[in-house]
Protein backbone atom coordinates (compact mmCIF):
# COMPACT_ATOMS: atom_id res chain seq x y z
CA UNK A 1 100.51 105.92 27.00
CA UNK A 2 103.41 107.53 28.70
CA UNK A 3 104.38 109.31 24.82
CA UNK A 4 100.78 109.96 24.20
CA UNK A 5 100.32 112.20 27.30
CA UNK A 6 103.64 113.89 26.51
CA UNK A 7 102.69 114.70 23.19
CA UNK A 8 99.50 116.28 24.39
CA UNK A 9 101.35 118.40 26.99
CA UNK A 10 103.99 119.40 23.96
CA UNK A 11 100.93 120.09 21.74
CA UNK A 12 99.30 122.13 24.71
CA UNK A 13 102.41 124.52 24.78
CA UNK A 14 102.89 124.98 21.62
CA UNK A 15 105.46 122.62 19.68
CA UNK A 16 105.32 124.31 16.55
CA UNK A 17 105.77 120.50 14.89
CA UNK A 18 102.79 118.97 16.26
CA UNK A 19 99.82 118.48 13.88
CA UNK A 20 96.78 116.42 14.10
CA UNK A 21 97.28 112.09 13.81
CA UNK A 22 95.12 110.67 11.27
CA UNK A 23 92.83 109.96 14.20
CA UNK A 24 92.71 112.89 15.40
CA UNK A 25 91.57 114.63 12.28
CA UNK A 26 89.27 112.02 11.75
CA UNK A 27 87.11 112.15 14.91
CA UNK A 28 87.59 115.63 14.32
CA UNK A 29 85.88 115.17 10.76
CA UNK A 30 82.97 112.91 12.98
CA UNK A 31 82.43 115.73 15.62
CA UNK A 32 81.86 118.53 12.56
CA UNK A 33 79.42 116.71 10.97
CA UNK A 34 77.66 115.39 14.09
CA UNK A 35 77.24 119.61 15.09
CA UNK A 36 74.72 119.57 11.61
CA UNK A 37 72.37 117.21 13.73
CA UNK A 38 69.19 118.79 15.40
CA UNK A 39 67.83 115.20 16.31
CA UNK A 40 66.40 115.76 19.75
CA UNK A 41 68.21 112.89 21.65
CA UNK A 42 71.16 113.38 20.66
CA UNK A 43 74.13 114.27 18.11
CA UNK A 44 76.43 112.18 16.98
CA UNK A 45 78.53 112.25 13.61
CA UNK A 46 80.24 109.88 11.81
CA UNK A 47 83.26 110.03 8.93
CA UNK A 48 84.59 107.35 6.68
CA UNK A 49 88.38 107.40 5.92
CA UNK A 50 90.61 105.87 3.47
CA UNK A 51 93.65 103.85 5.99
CA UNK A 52 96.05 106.54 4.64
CA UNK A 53 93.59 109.51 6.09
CA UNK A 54 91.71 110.24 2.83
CA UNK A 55 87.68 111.46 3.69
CA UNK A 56 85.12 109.58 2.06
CA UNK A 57 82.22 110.58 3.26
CA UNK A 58 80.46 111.80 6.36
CA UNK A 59 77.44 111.64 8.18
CA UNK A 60 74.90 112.82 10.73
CA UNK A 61 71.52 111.44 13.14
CA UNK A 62 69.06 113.37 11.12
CA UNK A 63 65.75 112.56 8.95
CA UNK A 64 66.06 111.55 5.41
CA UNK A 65 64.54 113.19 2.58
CA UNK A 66 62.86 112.14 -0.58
CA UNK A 67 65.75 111.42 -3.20
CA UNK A 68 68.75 110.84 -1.14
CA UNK A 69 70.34 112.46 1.37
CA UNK A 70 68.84 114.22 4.98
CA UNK A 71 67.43 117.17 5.85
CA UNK A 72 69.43 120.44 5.85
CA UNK A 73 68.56 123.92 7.88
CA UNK A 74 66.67 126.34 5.51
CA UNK A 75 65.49 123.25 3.03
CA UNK A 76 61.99 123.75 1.75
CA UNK A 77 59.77 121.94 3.04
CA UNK A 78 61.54 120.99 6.27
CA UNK A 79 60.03 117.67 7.57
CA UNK A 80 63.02 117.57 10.15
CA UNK A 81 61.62 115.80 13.94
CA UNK A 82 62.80 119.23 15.67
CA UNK A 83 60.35 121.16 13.09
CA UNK A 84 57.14 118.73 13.59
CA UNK A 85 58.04 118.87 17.50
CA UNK A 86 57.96 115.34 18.67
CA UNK A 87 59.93 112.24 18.39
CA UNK A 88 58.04 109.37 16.54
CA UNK A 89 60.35 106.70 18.67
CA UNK A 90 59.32 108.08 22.02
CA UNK A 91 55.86 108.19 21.23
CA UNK A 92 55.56 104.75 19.80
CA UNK A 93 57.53 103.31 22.76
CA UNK A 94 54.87 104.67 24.92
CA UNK A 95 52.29 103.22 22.90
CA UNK A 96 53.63 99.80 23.17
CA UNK A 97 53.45 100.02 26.92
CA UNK A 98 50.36 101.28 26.70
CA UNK A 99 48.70 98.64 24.32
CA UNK A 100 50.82 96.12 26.78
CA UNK A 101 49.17 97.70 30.19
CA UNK A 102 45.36 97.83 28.49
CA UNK A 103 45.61 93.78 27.63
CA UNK A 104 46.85 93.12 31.21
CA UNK A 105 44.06 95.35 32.46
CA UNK A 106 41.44 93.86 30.18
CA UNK A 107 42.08 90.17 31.08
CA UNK A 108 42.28 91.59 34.66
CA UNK A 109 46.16 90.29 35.54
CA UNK A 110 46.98 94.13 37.10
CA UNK A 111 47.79 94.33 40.88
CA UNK A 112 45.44 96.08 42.86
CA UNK A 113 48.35 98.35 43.44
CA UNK A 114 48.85 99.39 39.75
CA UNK A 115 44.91 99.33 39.27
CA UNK A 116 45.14 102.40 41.67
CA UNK A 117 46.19 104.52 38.99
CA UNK A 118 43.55 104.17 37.25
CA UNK A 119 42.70 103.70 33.38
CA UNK A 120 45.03 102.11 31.52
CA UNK A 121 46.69 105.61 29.95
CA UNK A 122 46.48 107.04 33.39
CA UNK A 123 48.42 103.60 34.95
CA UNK A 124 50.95 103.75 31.50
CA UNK A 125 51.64 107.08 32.76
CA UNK A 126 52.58 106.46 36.32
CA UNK A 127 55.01 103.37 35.27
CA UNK A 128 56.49 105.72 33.00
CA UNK A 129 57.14 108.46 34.91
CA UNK A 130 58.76 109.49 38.31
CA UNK A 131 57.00 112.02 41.06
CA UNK A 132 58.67 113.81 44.06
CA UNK A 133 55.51 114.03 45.67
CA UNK A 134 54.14 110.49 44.32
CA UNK A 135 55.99 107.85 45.65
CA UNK A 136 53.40 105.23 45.20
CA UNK A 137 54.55 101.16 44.58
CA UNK A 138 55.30 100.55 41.22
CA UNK A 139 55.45 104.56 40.27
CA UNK A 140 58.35 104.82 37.41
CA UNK A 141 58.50 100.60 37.76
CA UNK A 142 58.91 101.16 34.11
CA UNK A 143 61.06 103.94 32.98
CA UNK A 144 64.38 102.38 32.88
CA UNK A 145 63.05 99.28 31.13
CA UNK A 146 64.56 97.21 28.33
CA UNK A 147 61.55 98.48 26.34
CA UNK A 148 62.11 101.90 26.71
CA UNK A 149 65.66 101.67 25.00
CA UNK A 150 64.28 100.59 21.34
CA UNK A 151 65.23 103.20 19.00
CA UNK A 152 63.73 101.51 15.85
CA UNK A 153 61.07 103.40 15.35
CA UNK A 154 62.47 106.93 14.60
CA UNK A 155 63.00 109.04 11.61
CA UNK A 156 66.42 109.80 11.83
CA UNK A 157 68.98 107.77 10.10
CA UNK A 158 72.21 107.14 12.06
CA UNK A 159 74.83 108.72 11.52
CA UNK A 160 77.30 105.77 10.15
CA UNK A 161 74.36 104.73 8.51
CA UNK A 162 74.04 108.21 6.71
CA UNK A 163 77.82 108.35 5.73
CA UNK A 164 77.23 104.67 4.05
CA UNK A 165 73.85 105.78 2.32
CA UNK A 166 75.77 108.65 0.64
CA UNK A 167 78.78 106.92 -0.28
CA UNK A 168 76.80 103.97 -2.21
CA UNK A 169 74.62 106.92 -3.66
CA UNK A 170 77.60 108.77 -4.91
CA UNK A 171 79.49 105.27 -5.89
CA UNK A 172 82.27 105.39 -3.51
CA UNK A 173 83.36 102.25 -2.17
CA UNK A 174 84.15 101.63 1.35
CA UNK A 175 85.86 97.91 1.53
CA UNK A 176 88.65 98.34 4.27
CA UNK A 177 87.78 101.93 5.15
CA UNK A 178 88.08 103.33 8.79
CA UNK A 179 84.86 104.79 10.41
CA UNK A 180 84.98 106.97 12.83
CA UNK A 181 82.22 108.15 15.24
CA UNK A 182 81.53 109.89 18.02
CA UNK A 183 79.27 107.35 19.83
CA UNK A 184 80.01 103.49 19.90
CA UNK A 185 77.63 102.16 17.20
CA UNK A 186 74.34 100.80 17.85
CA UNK A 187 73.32 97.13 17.01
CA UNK A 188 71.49 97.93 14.20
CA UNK A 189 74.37 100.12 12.55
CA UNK A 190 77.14 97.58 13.67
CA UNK A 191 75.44 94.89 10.91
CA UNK A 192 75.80 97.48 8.27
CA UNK A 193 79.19 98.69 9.37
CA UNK A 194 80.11 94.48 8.71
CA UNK A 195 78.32 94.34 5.57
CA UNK A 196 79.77 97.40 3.89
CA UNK A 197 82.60 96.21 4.45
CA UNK A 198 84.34 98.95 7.15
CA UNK A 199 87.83 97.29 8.29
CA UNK A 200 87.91 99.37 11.58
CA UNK A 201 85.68 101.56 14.20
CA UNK A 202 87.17 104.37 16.47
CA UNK A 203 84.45 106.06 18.77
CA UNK A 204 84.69 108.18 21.57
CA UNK A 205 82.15 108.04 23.63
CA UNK A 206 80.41 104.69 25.05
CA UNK A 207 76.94 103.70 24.50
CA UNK A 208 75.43 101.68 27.06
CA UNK A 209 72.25 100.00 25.27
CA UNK A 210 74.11 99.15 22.28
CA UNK A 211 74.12 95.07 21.83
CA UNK A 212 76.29 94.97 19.00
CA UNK A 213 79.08 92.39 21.12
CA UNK A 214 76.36 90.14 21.97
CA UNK A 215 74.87 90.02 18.77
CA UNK A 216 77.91 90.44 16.85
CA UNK A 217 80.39 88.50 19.15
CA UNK A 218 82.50 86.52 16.08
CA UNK A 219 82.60 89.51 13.93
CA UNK A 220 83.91 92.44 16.26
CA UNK A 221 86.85 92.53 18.49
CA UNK A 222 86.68 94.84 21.47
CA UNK A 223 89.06 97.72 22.04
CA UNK A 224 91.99 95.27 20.26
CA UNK A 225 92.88 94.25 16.40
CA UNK A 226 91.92 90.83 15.80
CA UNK A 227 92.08 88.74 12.03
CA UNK A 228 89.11 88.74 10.95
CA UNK A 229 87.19 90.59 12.80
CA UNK A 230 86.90 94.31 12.93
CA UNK A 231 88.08 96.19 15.49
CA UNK A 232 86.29 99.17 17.71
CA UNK A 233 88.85 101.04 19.14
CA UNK A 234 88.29 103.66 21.75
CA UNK A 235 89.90 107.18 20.49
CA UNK A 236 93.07 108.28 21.58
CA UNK A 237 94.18 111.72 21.52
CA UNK A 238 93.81 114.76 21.75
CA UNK A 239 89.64 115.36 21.29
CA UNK A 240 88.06 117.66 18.88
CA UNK A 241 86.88 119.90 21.51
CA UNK A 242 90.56 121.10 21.98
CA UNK A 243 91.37 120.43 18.41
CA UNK A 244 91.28 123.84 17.27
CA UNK A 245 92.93 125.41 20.35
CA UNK A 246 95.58 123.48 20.39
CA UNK A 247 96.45 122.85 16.18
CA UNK A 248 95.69 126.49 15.78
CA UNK A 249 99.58 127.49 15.23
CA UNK A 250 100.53 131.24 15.89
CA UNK A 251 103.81 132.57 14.57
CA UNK A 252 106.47 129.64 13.97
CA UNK A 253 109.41 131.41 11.48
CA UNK A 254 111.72 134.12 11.66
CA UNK A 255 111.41 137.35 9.57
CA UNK A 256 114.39 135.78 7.86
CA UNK A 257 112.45 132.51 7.02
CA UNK A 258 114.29 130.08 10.14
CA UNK A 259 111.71 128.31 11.98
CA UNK A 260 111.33 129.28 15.69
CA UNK A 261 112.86 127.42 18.29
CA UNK A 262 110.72 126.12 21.01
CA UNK A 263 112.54 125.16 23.87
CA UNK A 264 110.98 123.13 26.75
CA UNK A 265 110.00 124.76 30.32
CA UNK A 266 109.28 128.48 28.32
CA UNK A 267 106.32 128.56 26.48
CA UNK A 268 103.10 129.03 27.82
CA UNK A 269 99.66 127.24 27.55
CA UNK A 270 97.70 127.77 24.56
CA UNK A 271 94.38 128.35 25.65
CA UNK A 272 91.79 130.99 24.16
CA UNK A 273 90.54 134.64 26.09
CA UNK A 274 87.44 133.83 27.76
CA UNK A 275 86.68 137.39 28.44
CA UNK A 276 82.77 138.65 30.00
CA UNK A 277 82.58 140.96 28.08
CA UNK A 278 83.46 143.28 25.71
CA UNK A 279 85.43 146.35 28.13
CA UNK A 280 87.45 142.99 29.36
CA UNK A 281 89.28 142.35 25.72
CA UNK A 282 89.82 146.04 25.76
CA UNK A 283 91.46 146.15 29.36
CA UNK A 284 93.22 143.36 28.52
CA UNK A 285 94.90 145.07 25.11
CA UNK A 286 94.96 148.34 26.86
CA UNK A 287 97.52 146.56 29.62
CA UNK A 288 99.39 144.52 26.54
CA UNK A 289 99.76 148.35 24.97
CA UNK A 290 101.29 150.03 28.03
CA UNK A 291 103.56 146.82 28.99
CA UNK A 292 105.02 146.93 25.32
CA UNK A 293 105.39 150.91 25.80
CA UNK A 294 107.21 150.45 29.32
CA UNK A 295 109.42 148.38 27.27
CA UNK A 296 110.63 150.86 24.87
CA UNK A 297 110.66 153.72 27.18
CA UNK A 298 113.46 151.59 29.37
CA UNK A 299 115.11 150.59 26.38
């Protein structure tokens, strides 16, 4: 740990001979392709390497399309969720809570507490749903529930499961590839991960509802490399939201070809201008003009 934080303060000052890991680029692959996803939970992204660092393919969360592949901005028509303006999952967990509430209510096993709602929609509604000026028993009872987690019934295809759809439709195989993703795979894409045959899983961000150690507990191993089992790693490095400031090299040679020596304790921190506006930038280039011309007058 101690020569991975190192590296990323070199990297943050400029080493000149720094340059993304294999993992690095990789989750920086995942994060690009998650940034195509308008799915309205969430985006995550997903990219299949060879071991050596070679892309196969990539994914997104988005909805398929007729013939292979998912949706794209400016495709005609455009069935994406974000264009019909409502998730199909959310609604259909609310219907299954609602169908759940009218049989209790039918066959009369409500409290008189939840009966105090109402109908059935309007009691469905007040488990579902939290009030600052409601706080009635039993208002929200149900909006953190087990039930309220399924994600089966949406759309969208996963991302890994996109980046495996389009490398069996474009014949690329992925026996002891590397996936990489930006969220820790879901149950239901942690079974196809196995079956397709991916040797190893680096994510960086956790996902709480996922079950796929329970479910999976003799096929995965846990933050560790285990035979035969496949491994989910959490990411180490340096994460793509700094990738670019901090792999994007300035000048590293001499006019005469040498490269530049970087010596530690001298460089500055690589960060970008984050100006207000517009009359900042040129303030700021107006004071790098007269500093540079201060110079030359004293020499």
């Amino acid at each position: 740990m101690g020569a991975t934080i190192e590296r990323f303060f070199d990297a943050l000052f400029g080493k000149a001979d720094i340059a993304p890991t294999r993992w690095e680029y990789g989750m920086y692959a995942a994060k690009a392709a998650s940034l195509r996803s308008s799915d309205l939970s969430r985006q995550v992204g997903a990219a299949i390497f060879t071991p050596d660092g070679e892309i196969v393919t990539q994914g997104c969360n988005e909805v398929p399309k007729a013939n292979g592949g998912t949706y794209w901005d400016g495709d005609e028509p455009d069935h994406r969720d974000v264009k019909l303006g409502h998730d199909p999952n959310d609604l259909s967990k609310r219907e299954i809570i609602r169908d759940l509430v009218e049989r209790l209510f039918e066959n009369d096993l409500l409290s008189d507490s939840a009966r105090s709602f109402g109908s059935s929609a309007e009691i469905t509604h007040a488990l579902l749903t939290t009030s600052m000026e409601d706080s009635s028993i039993g208002r929200g009872a149900l909006k953190e529930s087990s039930a309220m987690e399924l994600t089966e019934y949406g759309r969208v295809v996963h991302a890994e499961m996109s980046a495996i759809c389009d490398a069996a439709r474009m014949g690329r195989p992925l026996k002891d590839m590397v996936l990489f993703c930006t969220t820790f795979p879901c149950h239901n894409c942690t079974k196809h991960l196995l079956a397709a045959g991916i040797a190893e899983v680096i994510y960086m961000e956790p996902y709480p509802k996922s079950k796929a150690k329970e479910l999976h507990e003799n096929e995965i191993e846990l933050e560790k490399r285990a035979k035969n089992r496949v491994a989910f790693l959490p990411f180490i490095g340096i994460a793509p939201t700094r990738y670019r400031d901090i792999f994007q090299k300035g000048r590293r040679k001499s006019k005469d070809g040498h490269a530049l020596r970087w010596v530690a304790g001298q460089p500055q921190p690589q960060f970008d201008l984050a100006a207000v506006s517009y009359t900042d930038v040129e303030n700021f280039e107006l004071m790098k003009m007269f500093g540079e011309l201060k110079k030359k007058e004293v020499s």
